[in-house]
C-alpha atoms as a PDB file:
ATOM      1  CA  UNK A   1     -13.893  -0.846   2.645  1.00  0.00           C
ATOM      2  CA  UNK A   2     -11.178  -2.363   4.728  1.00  0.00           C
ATOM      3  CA  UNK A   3      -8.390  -0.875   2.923  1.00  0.00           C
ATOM      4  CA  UNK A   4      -9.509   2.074   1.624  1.00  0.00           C
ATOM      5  CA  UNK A   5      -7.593   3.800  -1.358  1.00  0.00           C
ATOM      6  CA  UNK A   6      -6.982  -0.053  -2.629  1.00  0.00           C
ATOM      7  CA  UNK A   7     -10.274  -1.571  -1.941  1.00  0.00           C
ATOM      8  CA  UNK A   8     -11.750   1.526  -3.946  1.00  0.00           C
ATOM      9  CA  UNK A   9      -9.739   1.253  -6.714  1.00  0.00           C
ATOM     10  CA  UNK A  10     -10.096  -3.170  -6.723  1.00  0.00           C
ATOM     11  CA  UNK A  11     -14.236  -2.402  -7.093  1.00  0.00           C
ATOM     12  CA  UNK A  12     -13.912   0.381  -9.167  1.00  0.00           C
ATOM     13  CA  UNK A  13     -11.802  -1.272 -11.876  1.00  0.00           C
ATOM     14  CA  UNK A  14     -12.914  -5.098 -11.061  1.00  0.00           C
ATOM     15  CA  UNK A  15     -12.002  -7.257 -14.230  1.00  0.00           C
ATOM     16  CA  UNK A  16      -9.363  -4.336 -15.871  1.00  0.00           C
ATOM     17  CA  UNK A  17      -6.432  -5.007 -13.716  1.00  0.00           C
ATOM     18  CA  UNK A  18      -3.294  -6.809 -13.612  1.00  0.00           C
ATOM     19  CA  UNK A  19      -0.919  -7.457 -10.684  1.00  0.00           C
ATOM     20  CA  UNK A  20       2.408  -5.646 -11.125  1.00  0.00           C
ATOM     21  CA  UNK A  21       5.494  -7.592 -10.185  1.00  0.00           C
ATOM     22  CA  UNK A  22       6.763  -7.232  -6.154  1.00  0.00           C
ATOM     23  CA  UNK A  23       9.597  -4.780  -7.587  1.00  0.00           C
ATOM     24  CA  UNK A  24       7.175  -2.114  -8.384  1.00  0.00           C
ATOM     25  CA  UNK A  25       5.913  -1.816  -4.581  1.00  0.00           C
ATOM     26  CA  UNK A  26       8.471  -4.183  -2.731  1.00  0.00           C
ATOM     27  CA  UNK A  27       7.876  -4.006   0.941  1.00  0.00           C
ATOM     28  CA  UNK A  28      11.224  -3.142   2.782  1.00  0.00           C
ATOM     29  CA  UNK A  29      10.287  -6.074   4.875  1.00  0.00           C
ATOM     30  CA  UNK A  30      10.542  -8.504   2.276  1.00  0.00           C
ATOM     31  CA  UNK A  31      14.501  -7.322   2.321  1.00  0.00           C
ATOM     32  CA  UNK A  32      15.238  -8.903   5.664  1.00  0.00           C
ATOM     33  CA  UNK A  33      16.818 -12.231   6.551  1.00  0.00           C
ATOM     34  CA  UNK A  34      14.252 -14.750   7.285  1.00  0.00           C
ATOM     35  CA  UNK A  35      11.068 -12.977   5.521  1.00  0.00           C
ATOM     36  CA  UNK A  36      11.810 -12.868   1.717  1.00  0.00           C
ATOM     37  CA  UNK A  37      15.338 -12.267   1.456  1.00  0.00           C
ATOM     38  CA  UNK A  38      15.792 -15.037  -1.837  1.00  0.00           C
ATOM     39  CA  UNK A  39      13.785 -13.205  -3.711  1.00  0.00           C
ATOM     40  CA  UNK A  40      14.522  -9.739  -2.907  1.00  0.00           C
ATOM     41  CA  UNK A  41      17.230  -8.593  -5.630  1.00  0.00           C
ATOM     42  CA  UNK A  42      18.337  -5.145  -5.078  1.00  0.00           C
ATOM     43  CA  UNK A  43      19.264  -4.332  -8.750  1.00  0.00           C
ATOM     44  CA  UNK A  44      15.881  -4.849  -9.447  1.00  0.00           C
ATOM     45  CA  UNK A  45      13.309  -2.928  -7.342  1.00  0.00           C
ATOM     46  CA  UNK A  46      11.826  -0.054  -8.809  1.00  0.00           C
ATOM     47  CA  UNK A  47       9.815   0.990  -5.682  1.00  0.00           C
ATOM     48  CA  UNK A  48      10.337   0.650  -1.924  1.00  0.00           C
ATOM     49  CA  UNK A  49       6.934   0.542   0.413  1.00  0.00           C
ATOM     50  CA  UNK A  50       8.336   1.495   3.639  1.00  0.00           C
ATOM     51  CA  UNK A  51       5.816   0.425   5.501  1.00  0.00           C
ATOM     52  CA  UNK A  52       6.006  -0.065   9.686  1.00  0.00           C
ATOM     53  CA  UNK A  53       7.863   2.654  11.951  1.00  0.00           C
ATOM     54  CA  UNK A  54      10.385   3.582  12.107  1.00  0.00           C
ATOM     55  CA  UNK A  55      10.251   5.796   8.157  1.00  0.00           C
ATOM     56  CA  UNK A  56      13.732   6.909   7.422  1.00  0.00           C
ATOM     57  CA  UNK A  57      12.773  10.496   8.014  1.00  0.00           C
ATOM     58  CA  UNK A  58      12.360   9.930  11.709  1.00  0.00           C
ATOM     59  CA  UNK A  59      15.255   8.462  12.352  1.00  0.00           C
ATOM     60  CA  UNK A  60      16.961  12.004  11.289  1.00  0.00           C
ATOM     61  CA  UNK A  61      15.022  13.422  14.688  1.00  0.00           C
ATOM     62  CA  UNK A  62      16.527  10.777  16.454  1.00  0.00           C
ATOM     63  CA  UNK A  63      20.039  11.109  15.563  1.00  0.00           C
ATOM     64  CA  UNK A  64      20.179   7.500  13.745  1.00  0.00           C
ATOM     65  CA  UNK A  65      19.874   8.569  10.050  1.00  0.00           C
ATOM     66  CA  UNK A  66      19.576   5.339   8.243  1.00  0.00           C
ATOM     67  CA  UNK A  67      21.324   3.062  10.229  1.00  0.00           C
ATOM     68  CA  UNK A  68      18.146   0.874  11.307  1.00  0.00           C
ATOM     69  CA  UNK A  69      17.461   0.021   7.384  1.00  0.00           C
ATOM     70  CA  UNK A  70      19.354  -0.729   4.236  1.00  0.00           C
ATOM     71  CA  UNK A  71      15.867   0.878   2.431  1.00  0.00           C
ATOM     72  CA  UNK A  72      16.415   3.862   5.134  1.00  0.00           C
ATOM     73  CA  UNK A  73      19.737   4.528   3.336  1.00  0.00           C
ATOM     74  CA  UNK A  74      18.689   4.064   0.419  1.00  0.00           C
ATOM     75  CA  UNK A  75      16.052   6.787   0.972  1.00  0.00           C
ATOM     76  CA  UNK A  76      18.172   8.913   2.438  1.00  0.00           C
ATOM     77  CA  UNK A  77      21.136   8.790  -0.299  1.00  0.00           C
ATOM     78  CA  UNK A  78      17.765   9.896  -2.542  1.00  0.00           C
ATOM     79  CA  UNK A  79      16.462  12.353  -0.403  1.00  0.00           C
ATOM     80  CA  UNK A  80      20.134  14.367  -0.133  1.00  0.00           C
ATOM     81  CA  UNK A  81      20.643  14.184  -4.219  1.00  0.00           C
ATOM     82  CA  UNK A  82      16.955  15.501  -4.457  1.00  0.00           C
ATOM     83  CA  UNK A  83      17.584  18.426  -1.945  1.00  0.00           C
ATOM     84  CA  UNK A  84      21.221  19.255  -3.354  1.00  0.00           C
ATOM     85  CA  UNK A  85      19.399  19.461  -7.161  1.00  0.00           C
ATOM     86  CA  UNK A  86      16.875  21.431  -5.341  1.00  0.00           C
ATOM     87  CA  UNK A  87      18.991  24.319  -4.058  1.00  0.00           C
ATOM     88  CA  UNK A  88      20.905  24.189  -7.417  1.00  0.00           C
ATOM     89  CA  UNK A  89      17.605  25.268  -8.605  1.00  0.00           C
ATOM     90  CA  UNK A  90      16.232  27.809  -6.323  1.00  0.00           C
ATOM     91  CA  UNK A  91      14.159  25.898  -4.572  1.00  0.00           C
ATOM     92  CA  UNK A  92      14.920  25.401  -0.580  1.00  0.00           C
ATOM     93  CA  UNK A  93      11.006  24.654   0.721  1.00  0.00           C
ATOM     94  CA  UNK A  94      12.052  22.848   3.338  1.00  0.00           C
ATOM     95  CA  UNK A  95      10.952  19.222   2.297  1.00  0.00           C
END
């Protein structure tokens, strides 16, 4: 199967699927001048695929943090609400 999880899933449920709109696994890609940048609406995606290097997380261990991406901030501005709730909570695992 060349892409394994997906090609599964395709011949697995053949015939009983639908394609989602782009919003619901929008490649950050898509976002940047030149690619797909008319359609791409902010506002509107649900779901960022952050595919390619460099993932927002590394560019923490390179002293960067999110400056590469607009997605990278966006992930980030997530990721810091998440941990903050976190530790309100009790939880401090690390992730």
């Amino acid at each position: 199967m060349d892409c394994a999880d997906q090609s599964l899933l395709s011949q697995c449920f053949a015939g009983r699927w639908v394609d989602l709109p782009y919003i619901y696994n929008a490649l950050k890609t898509l976002r940047w001048e030149g690619v797909h940048d008319v359609i791409w609406k902010d506002d509107q995606v649900k779901n960022v695929h952050l595919l390619l290097s460099l993932k927002p997380w590394e560019e923490e261990e390179e002293g960067h943090r999110g400056i590469s991406d607009e997605t990278h901030k966006w992930w980030w501005e997530h990721n810091d609400r998440r941990t903050a709730e976190e530790k309100i909570m009790g939880v401090d695992d690390g992730f």
